[in-house]
PDB file of N, CA and C in Angstrom:
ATOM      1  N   UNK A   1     121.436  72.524  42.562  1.00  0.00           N
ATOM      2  CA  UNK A   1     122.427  72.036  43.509  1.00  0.00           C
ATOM      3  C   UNK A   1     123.836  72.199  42.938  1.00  0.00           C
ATOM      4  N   UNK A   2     123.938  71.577  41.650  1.00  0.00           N
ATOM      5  CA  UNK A   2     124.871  72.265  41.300  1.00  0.00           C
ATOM      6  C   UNK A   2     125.917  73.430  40.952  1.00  0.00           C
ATOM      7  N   UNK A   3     124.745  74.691  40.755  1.00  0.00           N
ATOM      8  CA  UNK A   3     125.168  75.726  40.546  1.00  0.00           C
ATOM      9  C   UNK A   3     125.628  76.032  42.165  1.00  0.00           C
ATOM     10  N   UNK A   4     125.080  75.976  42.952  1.00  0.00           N
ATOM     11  CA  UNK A   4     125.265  76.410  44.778  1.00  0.00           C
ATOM     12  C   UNK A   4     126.520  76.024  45.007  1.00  0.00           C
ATOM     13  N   UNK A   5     127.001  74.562  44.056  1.00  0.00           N
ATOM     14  CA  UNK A   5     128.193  74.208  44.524  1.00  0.00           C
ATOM     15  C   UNK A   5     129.438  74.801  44.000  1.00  0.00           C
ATOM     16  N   UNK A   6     129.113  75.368  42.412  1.00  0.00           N
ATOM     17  CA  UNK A   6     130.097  75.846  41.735  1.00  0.00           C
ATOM     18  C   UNK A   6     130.039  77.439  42.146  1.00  0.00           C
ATOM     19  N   UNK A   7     128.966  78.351  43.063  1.00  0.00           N
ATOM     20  CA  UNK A   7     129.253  79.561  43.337  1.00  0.00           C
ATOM     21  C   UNK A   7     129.725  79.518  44.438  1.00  0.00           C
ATOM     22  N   UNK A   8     129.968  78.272  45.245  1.00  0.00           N
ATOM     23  CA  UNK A   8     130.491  78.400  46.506  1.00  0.00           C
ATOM     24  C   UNK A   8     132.078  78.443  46.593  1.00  0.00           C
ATOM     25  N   UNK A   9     132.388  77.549  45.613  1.00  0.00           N
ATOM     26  CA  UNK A   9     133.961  77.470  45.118  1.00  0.00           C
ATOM     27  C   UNK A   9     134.663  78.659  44.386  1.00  0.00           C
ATOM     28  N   UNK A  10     133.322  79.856  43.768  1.00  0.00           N
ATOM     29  CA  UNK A  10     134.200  80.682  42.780  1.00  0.00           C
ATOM     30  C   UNK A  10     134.281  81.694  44.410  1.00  0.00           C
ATOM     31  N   UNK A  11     133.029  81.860  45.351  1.00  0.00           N
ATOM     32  CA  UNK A  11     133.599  82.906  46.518  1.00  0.00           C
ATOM     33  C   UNK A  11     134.534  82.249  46.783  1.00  0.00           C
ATOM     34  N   UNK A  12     135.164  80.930  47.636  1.00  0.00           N
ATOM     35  CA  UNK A  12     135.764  81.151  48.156  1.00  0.00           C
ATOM     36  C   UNK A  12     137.776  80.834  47.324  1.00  0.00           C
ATOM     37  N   UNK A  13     137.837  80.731  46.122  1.00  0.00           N
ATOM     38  CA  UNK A  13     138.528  80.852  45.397  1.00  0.00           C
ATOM     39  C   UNK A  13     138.868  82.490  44.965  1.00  0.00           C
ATOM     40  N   UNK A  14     138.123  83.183  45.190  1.00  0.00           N
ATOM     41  CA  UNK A  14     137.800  84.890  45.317  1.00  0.00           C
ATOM     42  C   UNK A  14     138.787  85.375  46.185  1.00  0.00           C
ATOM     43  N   UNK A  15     138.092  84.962  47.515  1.00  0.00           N
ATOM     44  CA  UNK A  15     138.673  85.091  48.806  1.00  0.00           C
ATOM     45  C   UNK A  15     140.037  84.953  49.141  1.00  0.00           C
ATOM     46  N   UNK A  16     140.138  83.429  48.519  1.00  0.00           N
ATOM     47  CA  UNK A  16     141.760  82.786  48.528  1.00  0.00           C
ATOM     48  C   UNK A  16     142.539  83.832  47.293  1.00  0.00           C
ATOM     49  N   UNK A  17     142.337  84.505  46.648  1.00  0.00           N
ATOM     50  CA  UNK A  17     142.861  85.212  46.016  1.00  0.00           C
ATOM     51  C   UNK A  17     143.084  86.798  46.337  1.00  0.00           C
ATOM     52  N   UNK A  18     142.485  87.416  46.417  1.00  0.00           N
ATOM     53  CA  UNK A  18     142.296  88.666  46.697  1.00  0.00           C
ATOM     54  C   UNK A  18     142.502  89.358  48.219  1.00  0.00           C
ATOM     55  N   UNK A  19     142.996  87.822  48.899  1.00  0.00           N
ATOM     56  CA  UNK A  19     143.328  88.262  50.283  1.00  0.00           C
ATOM     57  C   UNK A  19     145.086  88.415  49.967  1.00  0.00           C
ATOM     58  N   UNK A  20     145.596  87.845  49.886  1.00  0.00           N
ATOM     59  CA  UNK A  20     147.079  88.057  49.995  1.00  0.00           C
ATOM     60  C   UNK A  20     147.116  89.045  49.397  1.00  0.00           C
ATOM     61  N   UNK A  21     146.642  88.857  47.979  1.00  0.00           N
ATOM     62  CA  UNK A  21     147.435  90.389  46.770  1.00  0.00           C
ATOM     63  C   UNK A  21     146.924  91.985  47.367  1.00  0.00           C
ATOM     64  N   UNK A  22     145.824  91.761  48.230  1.00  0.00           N
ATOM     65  CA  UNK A  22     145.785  92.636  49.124  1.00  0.00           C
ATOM     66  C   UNK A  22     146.593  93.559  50.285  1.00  0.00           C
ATOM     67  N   UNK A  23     146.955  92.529  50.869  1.00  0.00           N
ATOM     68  CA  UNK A  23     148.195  92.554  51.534  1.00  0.00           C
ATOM     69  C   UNK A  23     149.482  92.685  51.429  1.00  0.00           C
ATOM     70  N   UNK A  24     149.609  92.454  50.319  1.00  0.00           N
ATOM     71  CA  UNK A  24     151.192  92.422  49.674  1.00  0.00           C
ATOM     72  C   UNK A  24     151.081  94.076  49.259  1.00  0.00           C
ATOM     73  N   UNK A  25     150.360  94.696  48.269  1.00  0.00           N
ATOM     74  CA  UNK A  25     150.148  95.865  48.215  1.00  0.00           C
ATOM     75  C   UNK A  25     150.466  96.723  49.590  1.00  0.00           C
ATOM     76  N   UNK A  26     151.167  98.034  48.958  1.00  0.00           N
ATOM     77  CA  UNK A  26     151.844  98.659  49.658  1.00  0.00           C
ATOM     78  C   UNK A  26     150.568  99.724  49.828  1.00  0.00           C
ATOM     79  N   UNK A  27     150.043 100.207  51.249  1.00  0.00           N
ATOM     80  CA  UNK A  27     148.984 101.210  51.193  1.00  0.00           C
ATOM     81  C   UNK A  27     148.845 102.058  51.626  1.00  0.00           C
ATOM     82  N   UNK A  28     148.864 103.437  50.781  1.00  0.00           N
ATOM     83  CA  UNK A  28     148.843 105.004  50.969  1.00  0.00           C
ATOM     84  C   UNK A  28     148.186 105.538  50.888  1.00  0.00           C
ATOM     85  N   UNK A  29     147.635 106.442  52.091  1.00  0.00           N
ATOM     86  CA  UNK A  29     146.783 107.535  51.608  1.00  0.00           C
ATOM     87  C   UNK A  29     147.030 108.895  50.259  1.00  0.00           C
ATOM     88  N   UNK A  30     146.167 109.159  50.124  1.00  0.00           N
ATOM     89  CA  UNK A  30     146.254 110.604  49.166  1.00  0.00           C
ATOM     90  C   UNK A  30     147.957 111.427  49.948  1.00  0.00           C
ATOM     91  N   UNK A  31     147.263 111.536  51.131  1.00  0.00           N
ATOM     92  CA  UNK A  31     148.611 112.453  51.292  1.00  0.00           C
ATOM     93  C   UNK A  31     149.665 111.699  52.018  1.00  0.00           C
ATOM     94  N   UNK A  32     150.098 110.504  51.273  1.00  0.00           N
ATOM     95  CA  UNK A  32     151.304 109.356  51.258  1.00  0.00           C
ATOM     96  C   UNK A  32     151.473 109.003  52.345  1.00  0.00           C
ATOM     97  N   UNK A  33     150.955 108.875  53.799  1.00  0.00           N
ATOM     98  CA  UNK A  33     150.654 108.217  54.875  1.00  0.00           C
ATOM     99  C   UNK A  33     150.660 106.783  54.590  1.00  0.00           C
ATOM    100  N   UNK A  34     150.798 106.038  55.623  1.00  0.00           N
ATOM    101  CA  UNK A  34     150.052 104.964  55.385  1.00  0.00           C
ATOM    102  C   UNK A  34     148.402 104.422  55.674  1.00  0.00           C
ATOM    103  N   UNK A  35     148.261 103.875  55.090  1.00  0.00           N
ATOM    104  CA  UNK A  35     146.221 103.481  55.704  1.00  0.00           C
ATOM    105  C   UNK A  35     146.590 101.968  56.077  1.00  0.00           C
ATOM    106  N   UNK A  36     144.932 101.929  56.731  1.00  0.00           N
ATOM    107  CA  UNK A  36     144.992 100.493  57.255  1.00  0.00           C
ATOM    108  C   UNK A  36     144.817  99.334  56.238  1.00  0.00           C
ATOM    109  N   UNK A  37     145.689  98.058  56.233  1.00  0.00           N
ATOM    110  CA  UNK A  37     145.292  97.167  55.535  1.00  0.00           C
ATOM    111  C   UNK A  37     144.376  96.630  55.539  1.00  0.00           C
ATOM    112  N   UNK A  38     143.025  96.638  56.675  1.00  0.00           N
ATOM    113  CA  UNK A  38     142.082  96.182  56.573  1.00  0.00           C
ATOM    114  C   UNK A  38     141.010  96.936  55.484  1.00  0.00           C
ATOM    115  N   UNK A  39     141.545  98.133  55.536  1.00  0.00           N
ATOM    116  CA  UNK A  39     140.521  99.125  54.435  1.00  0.00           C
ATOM    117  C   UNK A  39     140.701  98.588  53.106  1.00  0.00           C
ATOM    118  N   UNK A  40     142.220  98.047  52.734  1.00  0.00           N
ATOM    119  CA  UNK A  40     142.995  97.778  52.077  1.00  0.00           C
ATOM    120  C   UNK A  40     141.645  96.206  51.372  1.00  0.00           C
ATOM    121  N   UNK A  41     142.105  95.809  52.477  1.00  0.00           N
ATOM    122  CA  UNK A  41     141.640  94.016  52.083  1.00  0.00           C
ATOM    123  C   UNK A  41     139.595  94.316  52.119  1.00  0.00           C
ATOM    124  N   UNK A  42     139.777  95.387  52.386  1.00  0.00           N
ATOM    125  CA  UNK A  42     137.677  95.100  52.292  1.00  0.00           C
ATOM    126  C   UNK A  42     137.386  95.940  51.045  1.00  0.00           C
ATOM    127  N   UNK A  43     138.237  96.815  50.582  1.00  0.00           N
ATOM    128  CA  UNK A  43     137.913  97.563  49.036  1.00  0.00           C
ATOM    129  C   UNK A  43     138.351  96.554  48.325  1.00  0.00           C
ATOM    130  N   UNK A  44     139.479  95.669  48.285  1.00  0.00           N
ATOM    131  CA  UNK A  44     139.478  94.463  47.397  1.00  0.00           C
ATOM    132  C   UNK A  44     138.358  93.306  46.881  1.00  0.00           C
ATOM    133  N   UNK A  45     138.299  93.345  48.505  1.00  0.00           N
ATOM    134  CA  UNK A  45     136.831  92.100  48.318  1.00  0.00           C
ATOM    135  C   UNK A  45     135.537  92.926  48.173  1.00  0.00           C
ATOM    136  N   UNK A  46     135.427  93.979  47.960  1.00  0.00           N
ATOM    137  CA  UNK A  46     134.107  94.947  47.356  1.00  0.00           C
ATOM    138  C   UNK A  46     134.390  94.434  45.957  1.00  0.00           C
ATOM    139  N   UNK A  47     135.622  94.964  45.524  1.00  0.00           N
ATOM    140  CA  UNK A  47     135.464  95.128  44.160  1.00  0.00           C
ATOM    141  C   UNK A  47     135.836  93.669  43.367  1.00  0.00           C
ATOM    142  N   UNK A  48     136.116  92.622  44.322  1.00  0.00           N
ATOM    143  CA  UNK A  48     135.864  91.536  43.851  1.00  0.00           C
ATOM    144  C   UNK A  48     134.289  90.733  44.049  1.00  0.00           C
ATOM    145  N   UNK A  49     133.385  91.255  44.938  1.00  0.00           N
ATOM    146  CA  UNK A  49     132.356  90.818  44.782  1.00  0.00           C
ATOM    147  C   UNK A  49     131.626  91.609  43.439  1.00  0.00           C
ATOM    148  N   UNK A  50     131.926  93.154  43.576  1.00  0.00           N
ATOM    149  CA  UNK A  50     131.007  93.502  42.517  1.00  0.00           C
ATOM    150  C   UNK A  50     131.447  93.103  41.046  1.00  0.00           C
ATOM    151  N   UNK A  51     132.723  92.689  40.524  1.00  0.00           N
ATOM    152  CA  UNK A  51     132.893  91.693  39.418  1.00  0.00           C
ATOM    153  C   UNK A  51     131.970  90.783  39.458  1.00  0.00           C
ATOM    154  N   UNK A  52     132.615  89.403  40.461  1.00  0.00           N
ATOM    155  CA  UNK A  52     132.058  88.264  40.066  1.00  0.00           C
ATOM    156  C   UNK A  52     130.580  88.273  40.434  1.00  0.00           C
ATOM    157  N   UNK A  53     129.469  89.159  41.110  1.00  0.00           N
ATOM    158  CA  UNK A  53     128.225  89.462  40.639  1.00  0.00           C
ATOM    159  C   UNK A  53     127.736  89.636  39.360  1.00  0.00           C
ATOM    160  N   UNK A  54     128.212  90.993  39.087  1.00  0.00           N
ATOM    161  CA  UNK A  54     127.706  91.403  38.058  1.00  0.00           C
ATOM    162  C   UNK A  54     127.898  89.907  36.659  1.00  0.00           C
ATOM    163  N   UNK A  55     129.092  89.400  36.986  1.00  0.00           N
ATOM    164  CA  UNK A  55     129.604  88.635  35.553  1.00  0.00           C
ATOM    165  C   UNK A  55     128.740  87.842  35.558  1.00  0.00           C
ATOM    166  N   UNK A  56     128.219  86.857  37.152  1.00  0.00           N
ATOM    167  CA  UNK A  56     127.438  85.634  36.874  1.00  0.00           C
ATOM    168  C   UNK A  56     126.128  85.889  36.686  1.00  0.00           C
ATOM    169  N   UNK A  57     125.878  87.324  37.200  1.00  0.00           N
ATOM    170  CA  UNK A  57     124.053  87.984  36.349  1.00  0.00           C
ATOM    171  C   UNK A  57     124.073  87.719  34.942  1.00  0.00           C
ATOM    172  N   UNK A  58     125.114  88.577  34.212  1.00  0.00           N
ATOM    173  CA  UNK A  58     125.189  89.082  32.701  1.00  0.00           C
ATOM    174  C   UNK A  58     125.122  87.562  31.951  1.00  0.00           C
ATOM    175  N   UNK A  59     126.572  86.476  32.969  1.00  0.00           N
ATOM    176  CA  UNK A  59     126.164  85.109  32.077  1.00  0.00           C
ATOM    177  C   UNK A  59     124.401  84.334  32.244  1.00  0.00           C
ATOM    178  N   UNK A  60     123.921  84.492  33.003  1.00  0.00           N
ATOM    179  CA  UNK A  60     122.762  84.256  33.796  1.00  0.00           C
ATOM    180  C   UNK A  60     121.789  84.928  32.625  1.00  0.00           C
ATOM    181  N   UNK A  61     121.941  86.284  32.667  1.00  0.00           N
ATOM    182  CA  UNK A  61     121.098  86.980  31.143  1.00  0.00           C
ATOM    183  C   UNK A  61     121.208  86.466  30.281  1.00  0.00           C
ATOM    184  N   UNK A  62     122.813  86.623  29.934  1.00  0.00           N
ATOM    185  CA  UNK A  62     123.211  86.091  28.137  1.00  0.00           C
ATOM    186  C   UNK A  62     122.171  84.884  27.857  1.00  0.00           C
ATOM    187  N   UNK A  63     122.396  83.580  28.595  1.00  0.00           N
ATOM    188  CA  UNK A  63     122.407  82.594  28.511  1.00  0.00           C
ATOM    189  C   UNK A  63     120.827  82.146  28.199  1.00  0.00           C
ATOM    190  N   UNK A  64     119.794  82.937  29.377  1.00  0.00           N
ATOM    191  CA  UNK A  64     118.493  82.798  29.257  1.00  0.00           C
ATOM    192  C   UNK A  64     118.002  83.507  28.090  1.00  0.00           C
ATOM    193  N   UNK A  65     118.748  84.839  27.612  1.00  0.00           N
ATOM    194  CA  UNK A  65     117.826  85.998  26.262  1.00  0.00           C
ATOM    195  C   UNK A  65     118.588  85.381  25.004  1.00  0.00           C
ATOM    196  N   UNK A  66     120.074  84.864  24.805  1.00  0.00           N
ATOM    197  CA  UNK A  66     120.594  84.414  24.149  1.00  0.00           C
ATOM    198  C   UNK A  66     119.727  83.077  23.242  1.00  0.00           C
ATOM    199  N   UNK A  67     119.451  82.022  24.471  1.00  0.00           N
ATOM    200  CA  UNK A  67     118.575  80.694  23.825  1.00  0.00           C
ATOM    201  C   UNK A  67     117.408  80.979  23.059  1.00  0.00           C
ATOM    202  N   UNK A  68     116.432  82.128  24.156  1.00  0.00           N
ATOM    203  CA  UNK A  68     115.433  82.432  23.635  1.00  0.00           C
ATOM    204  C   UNK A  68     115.399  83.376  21.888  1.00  0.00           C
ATOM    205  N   UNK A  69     116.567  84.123  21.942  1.00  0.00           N
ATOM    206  CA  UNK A  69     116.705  85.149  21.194  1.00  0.00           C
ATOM    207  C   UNK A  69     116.884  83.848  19.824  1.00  0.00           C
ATOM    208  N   UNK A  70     117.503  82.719  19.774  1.00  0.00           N
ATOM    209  CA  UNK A  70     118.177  82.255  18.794  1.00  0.00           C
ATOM    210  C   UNK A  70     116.808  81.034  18.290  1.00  0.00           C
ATOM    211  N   UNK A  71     116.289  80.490  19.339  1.00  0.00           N
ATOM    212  CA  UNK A  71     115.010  79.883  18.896  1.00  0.00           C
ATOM    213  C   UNK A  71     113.744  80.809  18.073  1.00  0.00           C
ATOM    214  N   UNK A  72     113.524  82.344  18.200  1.00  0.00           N
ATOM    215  CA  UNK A  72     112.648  83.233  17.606  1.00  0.00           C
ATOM    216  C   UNK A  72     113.309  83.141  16.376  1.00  0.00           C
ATOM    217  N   UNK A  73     114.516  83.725  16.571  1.00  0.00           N
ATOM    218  CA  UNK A  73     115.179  84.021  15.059  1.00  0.00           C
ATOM    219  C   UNK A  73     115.124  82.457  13.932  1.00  0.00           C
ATOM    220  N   UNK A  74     114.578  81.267  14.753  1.00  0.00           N
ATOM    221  CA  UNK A  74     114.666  80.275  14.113  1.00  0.00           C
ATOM    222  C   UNK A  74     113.173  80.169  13.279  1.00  0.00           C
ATOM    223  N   UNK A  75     112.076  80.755  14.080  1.00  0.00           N
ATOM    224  CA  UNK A  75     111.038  80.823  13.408  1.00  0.00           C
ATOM    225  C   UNK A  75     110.616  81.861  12.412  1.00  0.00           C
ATOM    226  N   UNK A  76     111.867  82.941  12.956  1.00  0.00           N
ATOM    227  CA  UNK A  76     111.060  84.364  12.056  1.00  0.00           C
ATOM    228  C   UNK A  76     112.877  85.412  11.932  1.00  0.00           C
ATOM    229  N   UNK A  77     113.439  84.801  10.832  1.00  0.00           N
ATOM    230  CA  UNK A  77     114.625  85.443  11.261  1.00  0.00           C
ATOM    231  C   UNK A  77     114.879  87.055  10.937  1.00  0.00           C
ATOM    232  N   UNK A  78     113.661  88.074  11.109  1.00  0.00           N
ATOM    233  CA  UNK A  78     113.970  89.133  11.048  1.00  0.00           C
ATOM    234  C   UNK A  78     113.965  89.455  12.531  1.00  0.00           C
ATOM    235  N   UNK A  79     113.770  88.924  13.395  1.00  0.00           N
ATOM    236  CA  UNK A  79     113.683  89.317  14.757  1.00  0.00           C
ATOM    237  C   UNK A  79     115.182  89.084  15.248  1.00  0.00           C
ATOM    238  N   UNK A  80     115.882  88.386  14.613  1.00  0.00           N
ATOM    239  CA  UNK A  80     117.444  88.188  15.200  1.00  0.00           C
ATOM    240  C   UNK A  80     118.551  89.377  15.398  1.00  0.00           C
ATOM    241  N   UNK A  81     117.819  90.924  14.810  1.00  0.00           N
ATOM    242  CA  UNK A  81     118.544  91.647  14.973  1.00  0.00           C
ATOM    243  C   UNK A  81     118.027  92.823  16.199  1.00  0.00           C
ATOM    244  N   UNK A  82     116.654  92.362  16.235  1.00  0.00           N
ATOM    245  CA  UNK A  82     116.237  93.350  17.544  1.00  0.00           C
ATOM    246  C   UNK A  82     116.346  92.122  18.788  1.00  0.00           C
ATOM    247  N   UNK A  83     116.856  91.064  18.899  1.00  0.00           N
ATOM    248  CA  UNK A  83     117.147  90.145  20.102  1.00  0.00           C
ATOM    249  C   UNK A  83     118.840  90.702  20.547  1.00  0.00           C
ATOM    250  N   UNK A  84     119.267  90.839  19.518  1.00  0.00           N
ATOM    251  CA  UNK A  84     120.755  91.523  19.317  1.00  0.00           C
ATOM    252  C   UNK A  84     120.853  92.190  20.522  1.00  0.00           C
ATOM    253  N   UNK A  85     120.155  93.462  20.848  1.00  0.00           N
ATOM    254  CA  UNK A  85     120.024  94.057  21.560  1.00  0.00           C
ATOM    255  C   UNK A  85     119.565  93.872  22.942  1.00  0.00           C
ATOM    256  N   UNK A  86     118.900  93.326  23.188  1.00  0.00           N
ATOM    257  CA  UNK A  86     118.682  92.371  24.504  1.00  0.00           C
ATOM    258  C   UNK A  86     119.907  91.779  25.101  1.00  0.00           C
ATOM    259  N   UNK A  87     120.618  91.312  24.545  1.00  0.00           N
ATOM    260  CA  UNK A  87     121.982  90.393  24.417  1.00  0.00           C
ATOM    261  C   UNK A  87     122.502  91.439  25.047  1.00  0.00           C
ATOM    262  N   UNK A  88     122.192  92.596  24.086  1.00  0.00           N
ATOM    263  CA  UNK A  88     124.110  93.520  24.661  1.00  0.00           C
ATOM    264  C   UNK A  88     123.307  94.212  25.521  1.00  0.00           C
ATOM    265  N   UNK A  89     122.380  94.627  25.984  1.00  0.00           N
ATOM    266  CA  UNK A  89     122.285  94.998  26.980  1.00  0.00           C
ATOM    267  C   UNK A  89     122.695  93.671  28.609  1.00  0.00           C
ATOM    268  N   UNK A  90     122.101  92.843  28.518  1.00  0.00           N
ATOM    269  CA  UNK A  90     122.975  91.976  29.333  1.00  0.00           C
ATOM    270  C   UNK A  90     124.404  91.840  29.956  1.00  0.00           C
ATOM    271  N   UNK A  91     124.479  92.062  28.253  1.00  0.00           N
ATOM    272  CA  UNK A  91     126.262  92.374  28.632  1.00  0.00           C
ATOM    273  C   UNK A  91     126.646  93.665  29.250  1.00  0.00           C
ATOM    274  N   UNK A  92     126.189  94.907  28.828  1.00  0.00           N
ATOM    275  CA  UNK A  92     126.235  95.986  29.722  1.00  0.00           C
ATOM    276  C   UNK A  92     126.422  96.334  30.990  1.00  0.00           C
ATOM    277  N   UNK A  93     125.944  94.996  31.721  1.00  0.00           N
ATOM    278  CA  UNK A  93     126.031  94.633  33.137  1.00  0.00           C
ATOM    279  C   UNK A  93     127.210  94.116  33.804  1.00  0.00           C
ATOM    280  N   UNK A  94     127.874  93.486  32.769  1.00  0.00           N
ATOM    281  CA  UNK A  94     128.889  92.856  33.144  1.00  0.00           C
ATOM    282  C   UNK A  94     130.221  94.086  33.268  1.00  0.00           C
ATOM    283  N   UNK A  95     130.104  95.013  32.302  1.00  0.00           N
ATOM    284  CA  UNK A  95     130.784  96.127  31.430  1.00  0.00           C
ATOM    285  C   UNK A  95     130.716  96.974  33.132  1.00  0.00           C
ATOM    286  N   UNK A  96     129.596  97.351  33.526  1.00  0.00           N
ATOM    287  CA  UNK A  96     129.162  98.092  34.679  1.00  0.00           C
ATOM    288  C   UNK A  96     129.668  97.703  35.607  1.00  0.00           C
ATOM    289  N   UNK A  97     129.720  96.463  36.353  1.00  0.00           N
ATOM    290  CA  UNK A  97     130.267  95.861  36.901  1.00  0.00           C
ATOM    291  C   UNK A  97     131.715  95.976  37.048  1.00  0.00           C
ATOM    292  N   UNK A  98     132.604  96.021  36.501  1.00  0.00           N
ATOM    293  CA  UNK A  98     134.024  95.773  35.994  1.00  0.00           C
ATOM    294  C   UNK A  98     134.289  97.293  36.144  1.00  0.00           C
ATOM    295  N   UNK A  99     133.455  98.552  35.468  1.00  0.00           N
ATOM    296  CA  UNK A  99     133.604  99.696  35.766  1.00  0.00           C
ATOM    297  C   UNK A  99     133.367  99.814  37.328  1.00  0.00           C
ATOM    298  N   UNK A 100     132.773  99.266  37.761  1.00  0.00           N
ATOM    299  CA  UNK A 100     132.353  99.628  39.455  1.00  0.00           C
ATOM    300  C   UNK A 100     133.714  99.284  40.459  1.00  0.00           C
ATOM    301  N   UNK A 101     134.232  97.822  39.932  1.00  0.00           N
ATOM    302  CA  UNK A 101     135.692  97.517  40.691  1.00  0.00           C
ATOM    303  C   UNK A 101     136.611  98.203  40.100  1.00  0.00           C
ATOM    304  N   UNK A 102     136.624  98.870  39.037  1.00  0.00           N
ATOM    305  CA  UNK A 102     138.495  99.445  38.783  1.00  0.00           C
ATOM    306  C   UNK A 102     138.048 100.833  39.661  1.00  0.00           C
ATOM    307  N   UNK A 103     136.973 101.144  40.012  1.00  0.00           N
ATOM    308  CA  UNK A 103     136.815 102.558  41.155  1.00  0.00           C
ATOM    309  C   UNK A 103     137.018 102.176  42.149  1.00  0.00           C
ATOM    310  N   UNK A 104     136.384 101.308  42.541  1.00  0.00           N
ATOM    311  CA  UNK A 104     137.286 100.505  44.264  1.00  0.00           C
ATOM    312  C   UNK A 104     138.895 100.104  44.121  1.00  0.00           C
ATOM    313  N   UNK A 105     139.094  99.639  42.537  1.00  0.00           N
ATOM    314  CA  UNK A 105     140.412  98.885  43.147  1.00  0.00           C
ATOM    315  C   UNK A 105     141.514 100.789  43.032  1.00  0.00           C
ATOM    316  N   UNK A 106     141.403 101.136  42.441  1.00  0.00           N
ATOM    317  CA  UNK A 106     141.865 102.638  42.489  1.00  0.00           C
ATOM    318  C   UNK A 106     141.710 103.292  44.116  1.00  0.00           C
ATOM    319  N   UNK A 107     140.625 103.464  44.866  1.00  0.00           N
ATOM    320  CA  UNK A 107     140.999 103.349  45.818  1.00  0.00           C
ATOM    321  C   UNK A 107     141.826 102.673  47.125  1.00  0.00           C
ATOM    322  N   UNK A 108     142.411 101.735  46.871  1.00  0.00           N
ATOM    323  CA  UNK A 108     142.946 101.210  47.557  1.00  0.00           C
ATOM    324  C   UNK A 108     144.430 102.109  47.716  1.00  0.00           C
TER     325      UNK A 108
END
């Protein structure tokens, strides 16, 4: 219940953000026309959903392979360096993510 309440506040804190700075942006096509601001304001909120997805998966990973990774290494600490890897792959997601919006926000 809690988490439902704190992802409901980060969309619409998203929203409340990424709508104006949308708009305020000046928007050109390739061949210096203008485009529509609605194209404008829905590649924003693409590439603000595919951030804050990807980030709350990767924390969502970290958090579950991280605990587990650090309780093994507590029983057998040669395993703490192949959990390592689990970890950063997690994070990879987040990395992917962040690569996926600077290609949307470039389109705008």
């Amino acid at each position: 219940m809690k988490m439902n309440r704190w992802l409901k506040s980060a969309v619409v804190t998203g929203a409340l953000l990424i709508g104006p700075l949308a708009m305020a942006a000046e928007v050109t096509t390739a061949a210096g026309e203008p485009a529509s601001v609605d194209r404008a304001v829905g590649l924003g909120a693409a590439a603000a959903f595919a951030i804050a997805i990807s980030v709350l998966g990767a924390g969502y990973a970290v958090g579950r392979i991280g605990s587990a990774a650090l309780g093994a290494a507590a029983e057998k600490p040669e395993l703490l360096t192949r959990s390592i890897l689990f970890v950063a792959l997690a994070e990879g997601l987040a990395v992917l993510g962040f690569a996926i919006a600077m290609m949307l926000v470039q389109k705008i």
